[in-house]
C-alpha atoms as a PDB file:
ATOM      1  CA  UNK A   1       7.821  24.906   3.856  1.00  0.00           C
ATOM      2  CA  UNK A   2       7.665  24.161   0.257  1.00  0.00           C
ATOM      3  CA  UNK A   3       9.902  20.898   0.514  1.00  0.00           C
ATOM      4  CA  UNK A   4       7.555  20.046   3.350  1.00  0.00           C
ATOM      5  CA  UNK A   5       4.317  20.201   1.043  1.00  0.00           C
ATOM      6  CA  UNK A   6       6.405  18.644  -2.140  1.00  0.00           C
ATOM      7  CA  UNK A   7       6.837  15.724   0.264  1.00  0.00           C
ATOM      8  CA  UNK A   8       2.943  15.404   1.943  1.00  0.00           C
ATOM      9  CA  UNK A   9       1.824  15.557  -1.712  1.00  0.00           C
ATOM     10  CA  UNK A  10       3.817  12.667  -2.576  1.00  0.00           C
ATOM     11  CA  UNK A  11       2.625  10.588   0.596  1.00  0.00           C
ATOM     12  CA  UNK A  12      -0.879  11.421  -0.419  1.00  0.00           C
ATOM     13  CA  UNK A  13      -0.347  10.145  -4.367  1.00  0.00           C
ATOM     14  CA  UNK A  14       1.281   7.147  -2.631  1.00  0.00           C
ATOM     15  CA  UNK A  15      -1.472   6.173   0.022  1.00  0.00           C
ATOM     16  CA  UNK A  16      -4.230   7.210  -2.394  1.00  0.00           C
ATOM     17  CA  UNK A  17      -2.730   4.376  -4.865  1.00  0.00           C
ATOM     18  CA  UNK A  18      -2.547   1.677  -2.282  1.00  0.00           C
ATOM     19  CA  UNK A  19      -6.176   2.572  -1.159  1.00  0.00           C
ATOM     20  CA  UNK A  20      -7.823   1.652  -4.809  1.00  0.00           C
ATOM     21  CA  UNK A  21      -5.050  -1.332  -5.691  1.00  0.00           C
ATOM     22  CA  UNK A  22      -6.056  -2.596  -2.430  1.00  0.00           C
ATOM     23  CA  UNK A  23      -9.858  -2.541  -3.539  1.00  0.00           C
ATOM     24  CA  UNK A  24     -10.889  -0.003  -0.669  1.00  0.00           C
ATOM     25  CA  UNK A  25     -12.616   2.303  -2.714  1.00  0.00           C
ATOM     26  CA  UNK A  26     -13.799   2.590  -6.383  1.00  0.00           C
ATOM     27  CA  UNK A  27     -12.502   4.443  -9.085  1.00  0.00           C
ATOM     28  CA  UNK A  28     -13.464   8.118  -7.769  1.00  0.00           C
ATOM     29  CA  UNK A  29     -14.497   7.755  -4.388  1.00  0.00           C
ATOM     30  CA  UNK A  30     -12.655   8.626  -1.239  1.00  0.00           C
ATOM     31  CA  UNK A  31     -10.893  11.843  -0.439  1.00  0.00           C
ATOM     32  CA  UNK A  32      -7.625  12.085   1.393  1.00  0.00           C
ATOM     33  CA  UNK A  33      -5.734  15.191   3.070  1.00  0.00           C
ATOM     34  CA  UNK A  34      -3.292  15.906   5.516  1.00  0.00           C
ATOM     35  CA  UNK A  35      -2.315  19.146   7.634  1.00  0.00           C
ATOM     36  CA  UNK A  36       0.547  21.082   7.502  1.00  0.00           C
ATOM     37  CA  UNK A  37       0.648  24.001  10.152  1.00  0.00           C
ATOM     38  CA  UNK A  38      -2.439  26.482   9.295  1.00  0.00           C
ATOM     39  CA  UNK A  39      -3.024  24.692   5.950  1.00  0.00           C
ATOM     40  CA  UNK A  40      -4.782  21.249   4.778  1.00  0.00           C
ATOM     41  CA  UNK A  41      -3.241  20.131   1.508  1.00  0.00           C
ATOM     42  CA  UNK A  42      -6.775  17.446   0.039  1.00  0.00           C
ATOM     43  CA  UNK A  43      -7.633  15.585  -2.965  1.00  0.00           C
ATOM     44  CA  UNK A  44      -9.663  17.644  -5.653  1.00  0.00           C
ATOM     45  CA  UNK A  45     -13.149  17.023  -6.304  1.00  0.00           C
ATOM     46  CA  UNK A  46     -13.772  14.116  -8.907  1.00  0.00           C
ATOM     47  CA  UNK A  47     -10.007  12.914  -9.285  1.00  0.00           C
ATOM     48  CA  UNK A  48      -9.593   9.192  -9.096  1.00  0.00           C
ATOM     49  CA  UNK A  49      -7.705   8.409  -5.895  1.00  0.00           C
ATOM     50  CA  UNK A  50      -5.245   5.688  -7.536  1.00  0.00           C
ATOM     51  CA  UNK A  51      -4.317   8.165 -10.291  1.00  0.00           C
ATOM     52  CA  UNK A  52      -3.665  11.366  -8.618  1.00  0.00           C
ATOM     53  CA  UNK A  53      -0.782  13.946  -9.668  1.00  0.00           C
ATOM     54  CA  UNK A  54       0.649  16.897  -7.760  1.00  0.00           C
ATOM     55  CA  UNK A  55      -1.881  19.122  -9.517  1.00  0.00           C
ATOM     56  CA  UNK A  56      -4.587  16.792  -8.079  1.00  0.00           C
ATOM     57  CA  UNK A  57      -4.443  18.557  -4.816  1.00  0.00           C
ATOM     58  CA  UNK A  58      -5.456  21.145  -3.428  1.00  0.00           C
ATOM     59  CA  UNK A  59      -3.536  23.546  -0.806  1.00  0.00           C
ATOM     60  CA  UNK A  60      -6.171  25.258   1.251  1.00  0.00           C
ATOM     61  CA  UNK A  61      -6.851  26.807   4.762  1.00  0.00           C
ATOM     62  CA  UNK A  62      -8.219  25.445   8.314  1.00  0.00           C
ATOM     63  CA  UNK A  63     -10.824  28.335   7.978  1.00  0.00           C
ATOM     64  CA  UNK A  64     -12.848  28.745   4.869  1.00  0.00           C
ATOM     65  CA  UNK A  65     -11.337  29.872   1.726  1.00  0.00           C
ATOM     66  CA  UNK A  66     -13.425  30.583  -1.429  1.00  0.00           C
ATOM     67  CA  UNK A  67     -11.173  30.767  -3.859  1.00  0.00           C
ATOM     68  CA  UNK A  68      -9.169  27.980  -2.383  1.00  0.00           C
ATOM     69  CA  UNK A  69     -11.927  25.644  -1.473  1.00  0.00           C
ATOM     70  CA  UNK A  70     -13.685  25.288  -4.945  1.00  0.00           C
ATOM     71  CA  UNK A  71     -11.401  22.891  -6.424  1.00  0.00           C
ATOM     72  CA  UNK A  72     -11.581  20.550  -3.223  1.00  0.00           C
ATOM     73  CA  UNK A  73     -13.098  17.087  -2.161  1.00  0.00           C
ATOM     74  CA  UNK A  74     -16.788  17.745  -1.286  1.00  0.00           C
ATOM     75  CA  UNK A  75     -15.890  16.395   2.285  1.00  0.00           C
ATOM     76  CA  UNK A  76     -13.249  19.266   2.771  1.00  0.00           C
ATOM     77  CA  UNK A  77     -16.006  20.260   5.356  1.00  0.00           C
ATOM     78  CA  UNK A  78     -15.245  16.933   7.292  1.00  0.00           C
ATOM     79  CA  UNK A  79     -12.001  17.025   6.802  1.00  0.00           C
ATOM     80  CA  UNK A  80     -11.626  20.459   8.086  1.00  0.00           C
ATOM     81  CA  UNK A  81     -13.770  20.031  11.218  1.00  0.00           C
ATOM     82  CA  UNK A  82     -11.918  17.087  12.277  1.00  0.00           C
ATOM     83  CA  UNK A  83      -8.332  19.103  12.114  1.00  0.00           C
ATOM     84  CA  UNK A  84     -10.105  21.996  14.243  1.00  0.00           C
ATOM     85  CA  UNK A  85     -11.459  20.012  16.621  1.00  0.00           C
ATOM     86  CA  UNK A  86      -8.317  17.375  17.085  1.00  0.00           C
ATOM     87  CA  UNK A  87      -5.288  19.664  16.797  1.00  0.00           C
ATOM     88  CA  UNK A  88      -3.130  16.423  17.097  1.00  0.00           C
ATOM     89  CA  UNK A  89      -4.251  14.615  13.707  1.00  0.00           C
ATOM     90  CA  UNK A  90      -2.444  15.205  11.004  1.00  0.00           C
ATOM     91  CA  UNK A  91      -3.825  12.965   8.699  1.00  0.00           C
ATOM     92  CA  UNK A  92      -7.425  12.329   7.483  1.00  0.00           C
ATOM     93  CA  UNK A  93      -8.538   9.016   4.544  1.00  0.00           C
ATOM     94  CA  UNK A  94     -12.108   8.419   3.683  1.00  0.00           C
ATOM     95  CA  UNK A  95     -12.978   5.364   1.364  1.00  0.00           C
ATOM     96  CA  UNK A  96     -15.586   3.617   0.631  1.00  0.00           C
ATOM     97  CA  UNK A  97     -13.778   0.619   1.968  1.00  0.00           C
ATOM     98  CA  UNK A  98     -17.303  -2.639   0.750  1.00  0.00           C
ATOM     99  CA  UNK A  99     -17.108  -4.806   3.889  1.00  0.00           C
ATOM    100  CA  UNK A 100     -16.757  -1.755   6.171  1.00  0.00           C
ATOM    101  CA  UNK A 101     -19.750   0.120   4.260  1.00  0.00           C
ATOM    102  CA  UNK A 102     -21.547  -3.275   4.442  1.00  0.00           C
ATOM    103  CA  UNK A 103     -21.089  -4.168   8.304  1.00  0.00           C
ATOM    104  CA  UNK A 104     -21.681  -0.744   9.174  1.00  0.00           C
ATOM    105  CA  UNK A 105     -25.511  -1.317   7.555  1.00  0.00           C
ATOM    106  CA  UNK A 106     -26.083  -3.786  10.386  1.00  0.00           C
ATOM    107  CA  UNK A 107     -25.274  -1.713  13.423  1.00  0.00           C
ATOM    108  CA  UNK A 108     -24.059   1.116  15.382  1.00  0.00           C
ATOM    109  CA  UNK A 109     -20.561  -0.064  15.975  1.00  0.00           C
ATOM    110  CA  UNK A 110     -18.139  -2.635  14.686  1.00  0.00           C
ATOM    111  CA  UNK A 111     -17.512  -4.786  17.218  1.00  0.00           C
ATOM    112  CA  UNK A 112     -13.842  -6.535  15.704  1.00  0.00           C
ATOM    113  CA  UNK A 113     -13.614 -10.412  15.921  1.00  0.00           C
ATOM    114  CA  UNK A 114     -10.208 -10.644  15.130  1.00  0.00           C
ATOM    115  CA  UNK A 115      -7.228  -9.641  17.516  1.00  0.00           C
ATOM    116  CA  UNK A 116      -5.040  -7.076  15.640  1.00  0.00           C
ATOM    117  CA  UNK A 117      -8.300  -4.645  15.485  1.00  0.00           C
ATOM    118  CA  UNK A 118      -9.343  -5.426  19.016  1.00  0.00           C
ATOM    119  CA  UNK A 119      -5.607  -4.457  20.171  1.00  0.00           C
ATOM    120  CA  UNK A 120      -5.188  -1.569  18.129  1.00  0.00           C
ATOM    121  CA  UNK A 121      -8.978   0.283  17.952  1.00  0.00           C
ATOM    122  CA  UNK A 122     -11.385  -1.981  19.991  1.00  0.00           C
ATOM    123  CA  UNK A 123     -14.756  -0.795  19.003  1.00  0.00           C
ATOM    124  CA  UNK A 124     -15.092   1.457  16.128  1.00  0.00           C
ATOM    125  CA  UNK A 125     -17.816   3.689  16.175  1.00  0.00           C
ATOM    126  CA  UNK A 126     -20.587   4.026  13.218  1.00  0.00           C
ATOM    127  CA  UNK A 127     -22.274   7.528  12.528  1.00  0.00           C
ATOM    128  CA  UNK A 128     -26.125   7.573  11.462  1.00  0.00           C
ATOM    129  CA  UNK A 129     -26.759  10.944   9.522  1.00  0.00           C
ATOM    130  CA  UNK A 130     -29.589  11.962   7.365  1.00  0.00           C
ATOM    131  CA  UNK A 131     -27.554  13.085   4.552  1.00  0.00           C
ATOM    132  CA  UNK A 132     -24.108  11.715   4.854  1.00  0.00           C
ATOM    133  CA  UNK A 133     -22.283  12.876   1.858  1.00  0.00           C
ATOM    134  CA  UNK A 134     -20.756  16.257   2.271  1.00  0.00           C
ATOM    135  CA  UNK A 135     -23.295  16.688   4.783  1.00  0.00           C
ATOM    136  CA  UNK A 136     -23.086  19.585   8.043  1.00  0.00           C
ATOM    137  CA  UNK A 137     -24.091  16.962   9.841  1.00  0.00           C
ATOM    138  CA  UNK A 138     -21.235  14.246   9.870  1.00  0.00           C
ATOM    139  CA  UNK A 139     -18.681  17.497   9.961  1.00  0.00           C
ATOM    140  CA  UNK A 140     -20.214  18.173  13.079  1.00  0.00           C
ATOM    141  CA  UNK A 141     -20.453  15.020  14.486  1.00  0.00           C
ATOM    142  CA  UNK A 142     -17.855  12.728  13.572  1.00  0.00           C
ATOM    143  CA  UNK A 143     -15.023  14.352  15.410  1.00  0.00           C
ATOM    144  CA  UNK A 144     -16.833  13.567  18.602  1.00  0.00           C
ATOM    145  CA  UNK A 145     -16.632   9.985  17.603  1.00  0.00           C
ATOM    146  CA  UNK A 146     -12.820  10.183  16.291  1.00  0.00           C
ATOM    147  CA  UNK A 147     -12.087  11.576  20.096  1.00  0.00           C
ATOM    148  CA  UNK A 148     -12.868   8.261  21.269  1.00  0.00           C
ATOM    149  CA  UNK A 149     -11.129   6.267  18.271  1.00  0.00           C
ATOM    150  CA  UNK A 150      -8.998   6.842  15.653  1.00  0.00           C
ATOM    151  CA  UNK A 151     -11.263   5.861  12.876  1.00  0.00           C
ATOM    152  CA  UNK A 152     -15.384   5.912  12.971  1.00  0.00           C
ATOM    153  CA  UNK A 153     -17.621   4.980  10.226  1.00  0.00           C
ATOM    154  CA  UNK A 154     -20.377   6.789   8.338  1.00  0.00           C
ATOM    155  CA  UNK A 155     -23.293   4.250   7.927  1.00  0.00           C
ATOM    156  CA  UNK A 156     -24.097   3.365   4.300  1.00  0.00           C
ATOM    157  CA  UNK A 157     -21.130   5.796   3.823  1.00  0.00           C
ATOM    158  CA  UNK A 158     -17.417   4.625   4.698  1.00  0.00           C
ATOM    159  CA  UNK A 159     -14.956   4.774   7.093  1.00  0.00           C
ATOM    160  CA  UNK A 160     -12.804   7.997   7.808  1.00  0.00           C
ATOM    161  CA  UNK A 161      -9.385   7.181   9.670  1.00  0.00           C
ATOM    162  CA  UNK A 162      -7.439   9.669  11.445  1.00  0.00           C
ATOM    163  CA  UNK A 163      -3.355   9.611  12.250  1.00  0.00           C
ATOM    164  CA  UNK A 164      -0.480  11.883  12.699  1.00  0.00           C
ATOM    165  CA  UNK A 165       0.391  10.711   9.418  1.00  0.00           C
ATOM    166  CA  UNK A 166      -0.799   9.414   6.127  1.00  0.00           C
ATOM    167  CA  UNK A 167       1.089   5.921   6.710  1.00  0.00           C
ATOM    168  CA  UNK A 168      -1.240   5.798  10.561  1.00  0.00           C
ATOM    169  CA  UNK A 169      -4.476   6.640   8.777  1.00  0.00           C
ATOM    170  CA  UNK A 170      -4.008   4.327   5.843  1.00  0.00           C
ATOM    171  CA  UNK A 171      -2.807   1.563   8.546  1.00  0.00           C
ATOM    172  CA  UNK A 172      -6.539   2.217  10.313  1.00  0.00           C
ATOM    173  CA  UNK A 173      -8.140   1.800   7.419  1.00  0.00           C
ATOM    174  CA  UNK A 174      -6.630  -1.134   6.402  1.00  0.00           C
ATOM    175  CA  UNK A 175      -6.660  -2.830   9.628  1.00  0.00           C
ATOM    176  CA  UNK A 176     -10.806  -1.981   9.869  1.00  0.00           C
ATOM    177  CA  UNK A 177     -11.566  -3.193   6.451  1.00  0.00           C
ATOM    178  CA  UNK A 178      -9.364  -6.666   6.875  1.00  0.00           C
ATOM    179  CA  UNK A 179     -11.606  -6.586  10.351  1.00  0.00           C
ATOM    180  CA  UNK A 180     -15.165  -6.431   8.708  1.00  0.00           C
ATOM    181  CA  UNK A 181     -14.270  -9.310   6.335  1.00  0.00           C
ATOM    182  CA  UNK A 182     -13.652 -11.598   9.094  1.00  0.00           C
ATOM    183  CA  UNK A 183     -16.736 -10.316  10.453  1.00  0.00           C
ATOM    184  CA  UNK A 184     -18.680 -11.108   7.109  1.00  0.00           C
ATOM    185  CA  UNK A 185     -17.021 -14.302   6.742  1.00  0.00           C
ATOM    186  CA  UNK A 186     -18.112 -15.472   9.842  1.00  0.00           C
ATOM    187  CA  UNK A 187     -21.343 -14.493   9.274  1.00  0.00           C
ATOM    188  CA  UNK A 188     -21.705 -16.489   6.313  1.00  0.00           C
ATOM    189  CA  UNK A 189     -20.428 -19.501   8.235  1.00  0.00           C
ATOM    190  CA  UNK A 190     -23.228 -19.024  10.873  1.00  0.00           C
ATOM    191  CA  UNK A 191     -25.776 -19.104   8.474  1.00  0.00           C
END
């Protein structure tokens, strides 16, 4: 077990680095976390994504945990909701990826232009909330949405991918965010 966590630890200090160098987040958004039998290993609250250490994050429980819980993201709710609810993801990323935030403040999904997002997702979904940071509502909500596809977007808020592993999430991500700019570009060329 303990090699096993040594190693998901590592994959999350790697895919939280290419997330900021890649300009999907800033410099303290985002939370990441992945699920190893009964536990969910997740960033801490208020460490910088593209910086993070081993210490950086947190071990913790699929059911509530005080005393484990206080150090973690303030979307361990989220995170934690989506592993109960999809026993098959291993892997949860949240950023707050600009051209996905920004297309997802123009409607209620993100219908992709380009073919790679349109072969791997096809529409990805966008979540209205009230309160959409750390919020009851998107925890209980948003798995609904992942059901349907891997990665679904909080409006105003960012996306949050889902994978069997870090490397699927991050790929999700990625693929959404490339998406949107084509989107935005083409936009502008309509104009």
């Amino acid at each position: 077990m303990e090699s096993e966590i040594k190693k998901l630890k590592k994959e999350i200090i790697k895919i939280g680095k290419l997330i900021f160098e890649m300009g999907l987040t800033d410099s303290h958004g985002g939370n990441i976390s992945a699920r190893y039998n009964e536990y969910i290993l997740i960033k801490k609250s208020g460490k910088m994504l593209g910086c993070l250490t081993e210490d950086d994050i947190v071990i913790t429980t699929l059911e509530p945990n005080e005393e484990l819980d206080k150090e973690a993201s303030i979307e361990l709710k989220v995170h934690r909701n989506i592993y109960k609810q999809l026993p098959e993801v291993k892997a949860v990323v949240h950023a707050h990826s600009p051209y996905t935030v920004a297309v997802s403040l123009t409607t209620d999904e993100i219908v992709p232009l380009d073919s790679e997002v349109k072969f791997l997702l096809g529409t990805v979904p966008v979540l209205s909330a009230k309160t959409v940071i750390s919020s009851d509502e998107v925890a209980e909500k948003l798995p609904e949405l992942l059901k349907k596809c891997k990665i679904a977007v909080v409006k105003s808020h960012g996306p949050f991918s889902t994978g069997r592993t870090l490397e699927e999430a991050f790929k999700y991500l990625s693929a959404v965010e490339n998406s949107c700019k084509i989107i935005s570009i083409v936009r502008s060329m309509e104009r």
